[in-house]
C-alpha atoms as a PDB file:
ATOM      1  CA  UNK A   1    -138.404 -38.512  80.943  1.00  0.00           C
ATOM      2  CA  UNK A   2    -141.520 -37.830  83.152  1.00  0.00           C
ATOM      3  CA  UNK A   3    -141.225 -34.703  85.249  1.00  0.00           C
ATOM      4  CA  UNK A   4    -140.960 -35.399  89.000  1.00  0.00           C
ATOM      5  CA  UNK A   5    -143.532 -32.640  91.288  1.00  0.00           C
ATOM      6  CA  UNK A   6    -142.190 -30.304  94.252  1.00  0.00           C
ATOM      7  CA  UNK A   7    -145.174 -30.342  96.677  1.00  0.00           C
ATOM      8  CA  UNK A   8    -145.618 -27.900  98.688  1.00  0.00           C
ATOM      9  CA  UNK A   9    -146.452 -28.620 102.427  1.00  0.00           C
ATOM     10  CA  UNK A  10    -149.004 -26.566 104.656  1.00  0.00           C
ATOM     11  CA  UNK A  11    -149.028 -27.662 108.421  1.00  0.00           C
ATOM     12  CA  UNK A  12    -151.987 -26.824 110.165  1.00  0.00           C
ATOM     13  CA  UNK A  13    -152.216 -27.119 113.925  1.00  0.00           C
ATOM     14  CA  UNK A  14    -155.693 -25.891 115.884  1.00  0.00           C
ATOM     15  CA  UNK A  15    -157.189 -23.977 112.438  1.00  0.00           C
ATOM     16  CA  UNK A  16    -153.299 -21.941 111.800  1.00  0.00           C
ATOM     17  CA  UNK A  17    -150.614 -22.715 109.604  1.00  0.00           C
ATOM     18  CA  UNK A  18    -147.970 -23.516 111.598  1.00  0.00           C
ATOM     19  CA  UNK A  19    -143.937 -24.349 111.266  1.00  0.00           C
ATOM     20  CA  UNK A  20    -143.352 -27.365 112.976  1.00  0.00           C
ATOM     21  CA  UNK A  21    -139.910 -28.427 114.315  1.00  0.00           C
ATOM     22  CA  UNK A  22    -139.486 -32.159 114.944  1.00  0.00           C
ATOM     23  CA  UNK A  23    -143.358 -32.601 115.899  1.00  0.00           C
ATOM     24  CA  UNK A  24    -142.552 -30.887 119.163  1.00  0.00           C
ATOM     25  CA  UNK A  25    -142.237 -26.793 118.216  1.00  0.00           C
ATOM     26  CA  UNK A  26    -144.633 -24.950 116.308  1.00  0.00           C
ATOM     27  CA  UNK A  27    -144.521 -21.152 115.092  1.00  0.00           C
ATOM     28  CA  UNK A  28    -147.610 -19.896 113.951  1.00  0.00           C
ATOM     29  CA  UNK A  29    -147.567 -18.211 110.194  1.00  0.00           C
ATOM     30  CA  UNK A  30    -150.885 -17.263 109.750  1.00  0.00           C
ATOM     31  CA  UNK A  31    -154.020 -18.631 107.737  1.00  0.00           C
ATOM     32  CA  UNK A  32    -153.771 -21.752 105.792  1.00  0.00           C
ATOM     33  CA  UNK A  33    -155.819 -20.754 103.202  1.00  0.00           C
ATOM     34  CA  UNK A  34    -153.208 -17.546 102.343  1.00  0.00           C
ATOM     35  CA  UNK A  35    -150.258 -19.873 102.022  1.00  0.00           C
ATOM     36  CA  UNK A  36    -152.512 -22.635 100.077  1.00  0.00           C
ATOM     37  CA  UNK A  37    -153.499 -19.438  97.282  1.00  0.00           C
ATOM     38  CA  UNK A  38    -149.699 -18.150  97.351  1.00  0.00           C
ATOM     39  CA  UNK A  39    -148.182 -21.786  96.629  1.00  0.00           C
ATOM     40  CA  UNK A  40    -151.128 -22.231  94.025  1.00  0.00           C
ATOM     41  CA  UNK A  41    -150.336 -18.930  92.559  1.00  0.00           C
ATOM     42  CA  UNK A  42    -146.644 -19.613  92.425  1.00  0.00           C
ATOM     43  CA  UNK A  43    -146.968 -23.114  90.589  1.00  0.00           C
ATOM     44  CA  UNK A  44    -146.167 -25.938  93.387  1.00  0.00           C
ATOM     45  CA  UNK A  45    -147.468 -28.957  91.492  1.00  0.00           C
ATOM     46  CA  UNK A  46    -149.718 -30.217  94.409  1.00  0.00           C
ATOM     47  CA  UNK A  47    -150.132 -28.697  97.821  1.00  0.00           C
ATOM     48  CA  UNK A  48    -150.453 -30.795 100.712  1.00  0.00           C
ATOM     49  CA  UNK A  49    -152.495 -29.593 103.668  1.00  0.00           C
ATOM     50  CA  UNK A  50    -152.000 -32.082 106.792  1.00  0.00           C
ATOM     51  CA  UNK A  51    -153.961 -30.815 110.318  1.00  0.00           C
ATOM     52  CA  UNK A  52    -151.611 -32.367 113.025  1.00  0.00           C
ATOM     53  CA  UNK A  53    -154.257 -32.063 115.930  1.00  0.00           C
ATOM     54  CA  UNK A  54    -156.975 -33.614 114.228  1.00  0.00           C
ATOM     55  CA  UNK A  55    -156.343 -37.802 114.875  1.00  0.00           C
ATOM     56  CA  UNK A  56    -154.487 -37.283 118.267  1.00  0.00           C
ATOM     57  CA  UNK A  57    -157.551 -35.063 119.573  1.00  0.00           C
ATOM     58  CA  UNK A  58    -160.055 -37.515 119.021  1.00  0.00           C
ATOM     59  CA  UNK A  59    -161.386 -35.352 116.059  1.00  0.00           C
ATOM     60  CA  UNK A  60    -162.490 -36.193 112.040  1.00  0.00           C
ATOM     61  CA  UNK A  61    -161.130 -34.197 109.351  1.00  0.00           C
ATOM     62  CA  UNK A  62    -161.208 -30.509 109.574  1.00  0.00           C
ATOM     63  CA  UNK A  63    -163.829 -29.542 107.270  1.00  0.00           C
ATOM     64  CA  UNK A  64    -163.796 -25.941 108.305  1.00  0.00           C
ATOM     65  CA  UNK A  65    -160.236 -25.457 106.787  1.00  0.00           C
ATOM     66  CA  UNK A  66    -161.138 -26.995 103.689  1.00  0.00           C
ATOM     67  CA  UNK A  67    -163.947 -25.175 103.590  1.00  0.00           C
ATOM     68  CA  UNK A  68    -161.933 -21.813 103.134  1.00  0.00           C
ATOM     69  CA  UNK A  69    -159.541 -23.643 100.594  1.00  0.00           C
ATOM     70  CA  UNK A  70    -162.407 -25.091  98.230  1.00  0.00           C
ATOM     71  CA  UNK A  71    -163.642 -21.505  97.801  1.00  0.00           C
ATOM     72  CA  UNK A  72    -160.254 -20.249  96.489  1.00  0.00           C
ATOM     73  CA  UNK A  73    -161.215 -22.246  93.075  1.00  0.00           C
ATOM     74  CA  UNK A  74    -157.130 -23.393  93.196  1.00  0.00           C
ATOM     75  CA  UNK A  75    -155.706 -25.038  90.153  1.00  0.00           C
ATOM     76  CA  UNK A  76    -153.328 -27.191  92.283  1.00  0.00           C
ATOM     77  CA  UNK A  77    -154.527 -30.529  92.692  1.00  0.00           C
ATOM     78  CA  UNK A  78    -154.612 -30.605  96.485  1.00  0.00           C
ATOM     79  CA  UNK A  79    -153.899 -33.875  99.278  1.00  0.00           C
ATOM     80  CA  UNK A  80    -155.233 -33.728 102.778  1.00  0.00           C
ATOM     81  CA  UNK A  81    -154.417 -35.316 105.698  1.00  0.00           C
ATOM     82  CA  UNK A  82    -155.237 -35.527 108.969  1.00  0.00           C
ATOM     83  CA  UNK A  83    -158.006 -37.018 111.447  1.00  0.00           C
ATOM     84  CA  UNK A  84    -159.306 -39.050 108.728  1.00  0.00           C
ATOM     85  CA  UNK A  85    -160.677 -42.437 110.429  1.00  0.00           C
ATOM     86  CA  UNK A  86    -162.788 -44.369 107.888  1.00  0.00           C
ATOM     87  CA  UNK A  87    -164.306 -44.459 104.940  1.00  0.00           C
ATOM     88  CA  UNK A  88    -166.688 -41.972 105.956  1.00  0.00           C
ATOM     89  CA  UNK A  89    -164.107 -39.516 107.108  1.00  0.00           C
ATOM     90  CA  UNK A  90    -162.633 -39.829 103.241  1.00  0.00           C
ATOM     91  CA  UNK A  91    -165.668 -39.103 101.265  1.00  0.00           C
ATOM     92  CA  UNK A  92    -166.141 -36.161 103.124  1.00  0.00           C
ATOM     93  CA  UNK A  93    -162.646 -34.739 102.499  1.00  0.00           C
ATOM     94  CA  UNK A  94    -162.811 -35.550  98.790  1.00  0.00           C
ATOM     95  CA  UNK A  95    -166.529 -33.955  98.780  1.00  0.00           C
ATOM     96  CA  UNK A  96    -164.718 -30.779 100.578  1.00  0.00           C
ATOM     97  CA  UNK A  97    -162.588 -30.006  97.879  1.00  0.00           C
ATOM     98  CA  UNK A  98    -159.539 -32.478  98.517  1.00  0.00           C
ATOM     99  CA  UNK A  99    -158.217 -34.582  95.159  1.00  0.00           C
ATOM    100  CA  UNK A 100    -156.311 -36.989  97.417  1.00  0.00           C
ATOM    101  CA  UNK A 101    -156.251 -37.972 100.569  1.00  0.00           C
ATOM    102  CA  UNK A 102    -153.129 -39.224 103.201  1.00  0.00           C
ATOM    103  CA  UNK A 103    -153.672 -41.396 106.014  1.00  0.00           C
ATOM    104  CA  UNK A 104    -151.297 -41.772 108.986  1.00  0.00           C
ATOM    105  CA  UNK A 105    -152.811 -42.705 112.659  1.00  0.00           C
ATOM    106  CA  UNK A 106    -155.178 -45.227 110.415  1.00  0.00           C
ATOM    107  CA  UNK A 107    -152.739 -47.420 109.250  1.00  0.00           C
ATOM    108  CA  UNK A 108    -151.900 -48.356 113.190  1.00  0.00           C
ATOM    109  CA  UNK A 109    -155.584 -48.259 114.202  1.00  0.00           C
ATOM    110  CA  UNK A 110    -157.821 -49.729 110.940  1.00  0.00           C
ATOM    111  CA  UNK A 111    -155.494 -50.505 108.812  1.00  0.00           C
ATOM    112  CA  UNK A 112    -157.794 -52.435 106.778  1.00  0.00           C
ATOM    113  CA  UNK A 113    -160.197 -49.443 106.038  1.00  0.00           C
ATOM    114  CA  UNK A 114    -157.229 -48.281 103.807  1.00  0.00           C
ATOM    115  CA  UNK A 115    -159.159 -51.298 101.478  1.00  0.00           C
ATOM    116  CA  UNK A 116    -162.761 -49.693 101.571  1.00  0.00           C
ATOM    117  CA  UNK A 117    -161.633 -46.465 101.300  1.00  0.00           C
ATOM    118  CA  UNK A 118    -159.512 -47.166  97.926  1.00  0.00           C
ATOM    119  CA  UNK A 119    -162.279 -49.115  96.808  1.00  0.00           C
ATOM    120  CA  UNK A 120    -164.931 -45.959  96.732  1.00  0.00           C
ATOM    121  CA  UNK A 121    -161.886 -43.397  95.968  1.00  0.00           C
ATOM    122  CA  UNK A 122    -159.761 -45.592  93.732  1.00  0.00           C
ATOM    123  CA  UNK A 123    -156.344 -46.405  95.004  1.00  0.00           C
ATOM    124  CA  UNK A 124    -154.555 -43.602  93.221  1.00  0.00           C
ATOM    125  CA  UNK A 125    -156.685 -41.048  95.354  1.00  0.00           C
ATOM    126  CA  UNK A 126    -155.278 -42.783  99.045  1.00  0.00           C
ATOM    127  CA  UNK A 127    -151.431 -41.861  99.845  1.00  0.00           C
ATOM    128  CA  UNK A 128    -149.703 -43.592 103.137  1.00  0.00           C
ATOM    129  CA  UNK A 129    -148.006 -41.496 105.603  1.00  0.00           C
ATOM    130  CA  UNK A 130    -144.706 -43.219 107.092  1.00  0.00           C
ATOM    131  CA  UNK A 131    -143.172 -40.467 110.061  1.00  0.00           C
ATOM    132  CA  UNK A 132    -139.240 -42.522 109.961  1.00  0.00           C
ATOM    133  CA  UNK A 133    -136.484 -42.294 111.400  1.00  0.00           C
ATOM    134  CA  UNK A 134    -132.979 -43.921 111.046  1.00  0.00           C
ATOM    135  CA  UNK A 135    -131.761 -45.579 114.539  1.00  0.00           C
ATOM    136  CA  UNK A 136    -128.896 -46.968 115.999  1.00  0.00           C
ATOM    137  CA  UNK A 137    -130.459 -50.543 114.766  1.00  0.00           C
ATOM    138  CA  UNK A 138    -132.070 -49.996 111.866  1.00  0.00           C
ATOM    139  CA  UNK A 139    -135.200 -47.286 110.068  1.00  0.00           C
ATOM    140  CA  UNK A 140    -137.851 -46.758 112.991  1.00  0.00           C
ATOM    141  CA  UNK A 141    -141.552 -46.236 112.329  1.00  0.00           C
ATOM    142  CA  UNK A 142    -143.176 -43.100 114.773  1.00  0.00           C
ATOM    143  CA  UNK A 143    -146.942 -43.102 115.874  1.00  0.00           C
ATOM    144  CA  UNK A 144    -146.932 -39.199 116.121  1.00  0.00           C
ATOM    145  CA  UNK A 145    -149.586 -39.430 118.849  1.00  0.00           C
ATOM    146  CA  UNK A 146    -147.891 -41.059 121.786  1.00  0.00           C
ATOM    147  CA  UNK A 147    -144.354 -40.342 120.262  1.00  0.00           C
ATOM    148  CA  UNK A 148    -143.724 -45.090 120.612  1.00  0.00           C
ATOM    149  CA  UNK A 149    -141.298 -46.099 117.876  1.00  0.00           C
ATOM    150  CA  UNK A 150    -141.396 -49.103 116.573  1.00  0.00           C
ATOM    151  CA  UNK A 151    -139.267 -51.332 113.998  1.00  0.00           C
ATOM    152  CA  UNK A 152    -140.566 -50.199 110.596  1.00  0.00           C
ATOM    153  CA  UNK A 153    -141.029 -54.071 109.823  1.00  0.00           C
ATOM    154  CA  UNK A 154    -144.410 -53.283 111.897  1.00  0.00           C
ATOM    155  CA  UNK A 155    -145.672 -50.773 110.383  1.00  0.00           C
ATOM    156  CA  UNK A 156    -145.442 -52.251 106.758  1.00  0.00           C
ATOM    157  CA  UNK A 157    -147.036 -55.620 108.573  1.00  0.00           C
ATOM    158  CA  UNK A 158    -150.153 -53.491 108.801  1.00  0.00           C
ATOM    159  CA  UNK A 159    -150.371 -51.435 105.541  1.00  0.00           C
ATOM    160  CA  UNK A 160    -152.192 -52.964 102.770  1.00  0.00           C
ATOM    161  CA  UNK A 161    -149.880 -51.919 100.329  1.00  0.00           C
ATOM    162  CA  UNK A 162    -152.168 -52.830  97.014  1.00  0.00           C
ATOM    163  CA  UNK A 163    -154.130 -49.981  98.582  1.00  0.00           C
ATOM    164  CA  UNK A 164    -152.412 -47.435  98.748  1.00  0.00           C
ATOM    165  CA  UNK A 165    -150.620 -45.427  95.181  1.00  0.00           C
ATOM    166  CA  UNK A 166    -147.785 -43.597  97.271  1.00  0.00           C
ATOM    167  CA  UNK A 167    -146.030 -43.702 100.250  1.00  0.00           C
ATOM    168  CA  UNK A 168    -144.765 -40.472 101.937  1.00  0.00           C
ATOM    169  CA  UNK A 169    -141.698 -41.008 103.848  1.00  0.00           C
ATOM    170  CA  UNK A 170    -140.994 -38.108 106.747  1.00  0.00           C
ATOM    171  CA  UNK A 171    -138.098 -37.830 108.375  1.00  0.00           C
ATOM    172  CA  UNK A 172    -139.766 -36.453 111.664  1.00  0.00           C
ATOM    173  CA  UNK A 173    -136.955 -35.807 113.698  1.00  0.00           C
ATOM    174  CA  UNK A 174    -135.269 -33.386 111.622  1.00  0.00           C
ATOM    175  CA  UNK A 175    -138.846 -31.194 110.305  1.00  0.00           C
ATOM    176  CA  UNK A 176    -137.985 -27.474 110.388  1.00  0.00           C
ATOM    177  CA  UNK A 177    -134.071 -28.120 110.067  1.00  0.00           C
ATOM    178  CA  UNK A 178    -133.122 -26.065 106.784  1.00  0.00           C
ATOM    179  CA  UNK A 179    -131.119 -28.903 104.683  1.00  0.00           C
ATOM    180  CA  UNK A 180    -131.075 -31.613 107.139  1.00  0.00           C
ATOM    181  CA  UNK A 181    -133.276 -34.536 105.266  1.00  0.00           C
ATOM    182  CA  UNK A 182    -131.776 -37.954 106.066  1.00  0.00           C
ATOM    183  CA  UNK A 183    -131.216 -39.524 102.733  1.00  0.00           C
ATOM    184  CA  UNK A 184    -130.675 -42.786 104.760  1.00  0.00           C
ATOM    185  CA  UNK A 185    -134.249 -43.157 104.941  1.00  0.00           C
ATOM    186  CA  UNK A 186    -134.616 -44.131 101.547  1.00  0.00           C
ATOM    187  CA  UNK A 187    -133.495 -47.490 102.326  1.00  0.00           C
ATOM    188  CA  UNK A 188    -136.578 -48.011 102.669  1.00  0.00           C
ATOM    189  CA  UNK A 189    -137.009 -48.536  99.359  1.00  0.00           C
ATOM    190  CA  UNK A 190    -135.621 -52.143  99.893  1.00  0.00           C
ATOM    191  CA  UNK A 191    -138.492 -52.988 101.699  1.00  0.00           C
ATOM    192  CA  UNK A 192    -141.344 -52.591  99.556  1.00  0.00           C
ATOM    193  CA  UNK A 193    -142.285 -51.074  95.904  1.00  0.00           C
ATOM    194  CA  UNK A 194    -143.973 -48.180  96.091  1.00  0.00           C
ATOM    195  CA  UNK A 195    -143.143 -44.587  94.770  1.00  0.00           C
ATOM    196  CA  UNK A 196    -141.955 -41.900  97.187  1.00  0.00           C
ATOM    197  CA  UNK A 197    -142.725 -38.770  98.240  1.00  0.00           C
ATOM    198  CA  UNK A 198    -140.172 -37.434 100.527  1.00  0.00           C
ATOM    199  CA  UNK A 199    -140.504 -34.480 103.342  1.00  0.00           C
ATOM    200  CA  UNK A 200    -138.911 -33.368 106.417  1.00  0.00           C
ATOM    201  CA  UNK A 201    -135.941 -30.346 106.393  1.00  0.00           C
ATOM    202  CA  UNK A 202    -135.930 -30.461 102.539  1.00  0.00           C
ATOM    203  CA  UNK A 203    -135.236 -26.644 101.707  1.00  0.00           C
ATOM    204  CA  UNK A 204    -132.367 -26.467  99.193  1.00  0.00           C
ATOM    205  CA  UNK A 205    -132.206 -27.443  95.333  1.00  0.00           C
ATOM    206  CA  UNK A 206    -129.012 -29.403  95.725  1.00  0.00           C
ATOM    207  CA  UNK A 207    -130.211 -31.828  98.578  1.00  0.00           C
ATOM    208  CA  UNK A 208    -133.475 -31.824  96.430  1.00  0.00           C
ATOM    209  CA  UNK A 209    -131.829 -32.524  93.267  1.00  0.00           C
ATOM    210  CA  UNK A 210    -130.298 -35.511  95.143  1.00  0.00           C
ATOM    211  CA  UNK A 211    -133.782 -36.674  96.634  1.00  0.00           C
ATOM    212  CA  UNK A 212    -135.261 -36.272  93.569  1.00  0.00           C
ATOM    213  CA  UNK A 213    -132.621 -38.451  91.128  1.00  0.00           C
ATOM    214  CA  UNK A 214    -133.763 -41.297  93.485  1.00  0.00           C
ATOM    215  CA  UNK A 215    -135.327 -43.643  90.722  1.00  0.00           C
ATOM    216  CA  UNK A 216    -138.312 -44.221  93.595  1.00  0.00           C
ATOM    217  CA  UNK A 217    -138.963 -40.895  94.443  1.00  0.00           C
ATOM    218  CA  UNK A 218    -141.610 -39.214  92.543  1.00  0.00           C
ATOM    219  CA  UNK A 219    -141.911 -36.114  94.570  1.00  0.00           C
ATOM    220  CA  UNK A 220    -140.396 -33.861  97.345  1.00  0.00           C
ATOM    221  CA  UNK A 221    -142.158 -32.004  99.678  1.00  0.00           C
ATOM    222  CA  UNK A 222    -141.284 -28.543 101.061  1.00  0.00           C
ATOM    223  CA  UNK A 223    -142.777 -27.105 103.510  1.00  0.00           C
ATOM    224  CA  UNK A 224    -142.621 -23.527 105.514  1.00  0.00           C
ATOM    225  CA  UNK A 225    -139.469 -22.941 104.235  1.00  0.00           C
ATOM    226  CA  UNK A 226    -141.581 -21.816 100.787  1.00  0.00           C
ATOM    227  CA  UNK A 227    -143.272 -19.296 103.050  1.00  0.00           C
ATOM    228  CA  UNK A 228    -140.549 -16.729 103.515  1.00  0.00           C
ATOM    229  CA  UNK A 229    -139.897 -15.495 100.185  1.00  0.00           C
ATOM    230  CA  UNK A 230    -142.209 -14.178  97.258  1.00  0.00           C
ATOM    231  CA  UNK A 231    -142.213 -16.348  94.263  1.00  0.00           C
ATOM    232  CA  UNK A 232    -139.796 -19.041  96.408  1.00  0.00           C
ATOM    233  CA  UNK A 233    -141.544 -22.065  94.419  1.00  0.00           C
ATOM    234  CA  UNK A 234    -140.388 -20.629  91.307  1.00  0.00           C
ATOM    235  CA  UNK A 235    -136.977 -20.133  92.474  1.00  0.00           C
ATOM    236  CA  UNK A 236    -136.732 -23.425  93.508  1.00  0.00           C
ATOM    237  CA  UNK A 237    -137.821 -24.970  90.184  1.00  0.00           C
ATOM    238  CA  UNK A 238    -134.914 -22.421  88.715  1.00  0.00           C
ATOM    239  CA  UNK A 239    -132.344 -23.725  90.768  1.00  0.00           C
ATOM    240  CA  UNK A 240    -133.172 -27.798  89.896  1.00  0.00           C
ATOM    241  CA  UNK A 241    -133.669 -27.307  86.075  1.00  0.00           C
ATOM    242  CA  UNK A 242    -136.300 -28.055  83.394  1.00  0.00           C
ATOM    243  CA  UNK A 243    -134.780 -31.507  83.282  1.00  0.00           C
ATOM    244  CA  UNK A 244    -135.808 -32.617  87.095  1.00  0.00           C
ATOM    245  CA  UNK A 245    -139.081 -30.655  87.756  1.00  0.00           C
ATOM    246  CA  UNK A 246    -141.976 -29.089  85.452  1.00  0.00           C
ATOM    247  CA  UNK A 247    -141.555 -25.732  84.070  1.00  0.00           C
ATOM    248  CA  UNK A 248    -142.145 -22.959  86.621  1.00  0.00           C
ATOM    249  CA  UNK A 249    -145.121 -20.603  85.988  1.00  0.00           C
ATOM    250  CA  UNK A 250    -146.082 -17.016  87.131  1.00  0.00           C
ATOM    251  CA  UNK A 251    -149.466 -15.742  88.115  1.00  0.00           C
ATOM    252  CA  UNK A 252    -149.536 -11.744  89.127  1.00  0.00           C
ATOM    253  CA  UNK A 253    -153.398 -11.800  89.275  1.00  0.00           C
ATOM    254  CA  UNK A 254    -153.454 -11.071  92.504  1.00  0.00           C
END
């Protein structure tokens, strides 16, 4: 049985990690590139680093923040999102440091550079990101920038799927509620055929367990929630069992 991954999530807003609650609230942690070395030290199986300002600012990818990461020499493979616009905008992240990256904003406004960036990447290197939310008629897509929802049908209109490996499904509205994950979002599942990565108020191995016995999930993401206790990626992994997640690993180098 292949090993499903815990990712864990770093938020960056305006060069800070930040806890976000329901893209609205943020509380400021501290440096991203602490919490990236921590969850690398403390064996998250990739660590996701998505700069929320970045697209709805007008700006590219922030290279600065990677930057500080790629010197760290981390193990972890690691996915970036955020203010990535092209092509272009790709290269540069992967040539920063990143192994993958995640595109959001471009899927409403280019959706078909998804194509030419997958073609100089390769498609397993180019993740979708899908903020969702379950309304009173039916699973509603979210352009995070001007807060319009729209029928999910929509957003999977404009997604080259063939393009993409994963899809990461985020249930916005509840982000920074401990335990809170809408499971009803993985209808979406009916819809196309893609693997899932899951994220938004996923703190606690038994809702995790649940996510992660999905047959089309392949990962779960956890955010700040890992930032509040030492070694909290290893408890985690404890709590699910060797059976749902890989084998949890200690580093007291530093």
């Amino acid at each position: 049985m292949l090993k499903k991954r815990l990712i864990g999530v770093v938020t960056v807003k305006n060069g800070w990690a930040v806890q976000s609650f329901g893209y609205r609230r943020h509380l400021p942690l501290g440096r991203p590139e602490v919490l990236v070395q921590n969850l690398d030290r403390w064996g998250a199986d990739e660590i996701l680093v998505q700069c929320i300002d970045r697209s709805s600012s007008g700006l590219g990818p922030d290279l600065e923040v990677l930057g500080k990461i790629s010197k760290l020499g981390i193990a972890t493979p690691l996915i970036y999102a955020g203010g990535i616009g092209g092509r272009e905008d790709a290269v540069k992240v992967v040539s920063h440091g990143a192994d993958r990256i995640m595109v959001d904003a471009m899927v409403w406004d280019l959706p078909q550079g998804v194509e030419a960036i997958a073609r100089d990447l390769g498609t397993q290197a180019v993740i979708a990101h899908l903020p969702v939310r379950m309304g009173e008629d039916g699973l509603k897509a979210l352009d995070y920038r001007n807060r319009v929802e729209r029928p999910i049908a929509s957003w999977l209109d404009l997604l080259p799927l063939e393009w993409v490996s994963e899809l990461m499904v985020t249930d916005w509205s509840h982000e920074g509620i401990p335990a809170s994950f809408d499971e009803r979002l993985l209808a979406v599942t009916q819809l196309l055929d893609k693997p899932l990565l899951c994220f938004g108020g996923i703190s606690k191995a038994v809702q995790l367990q649940r996510v992660l016995a999905h047959p089309e999930v392949v990962a779960a993401g956890v955010g700040n929630f890992l930032s509040y206790q030492e070694h909290a990626v290893q408890t985690l992994k404890k709590q699910l069992g060797s059976s749902a997640v890989r084998t949890p690993h200690y580093d007291n180098t530093l």
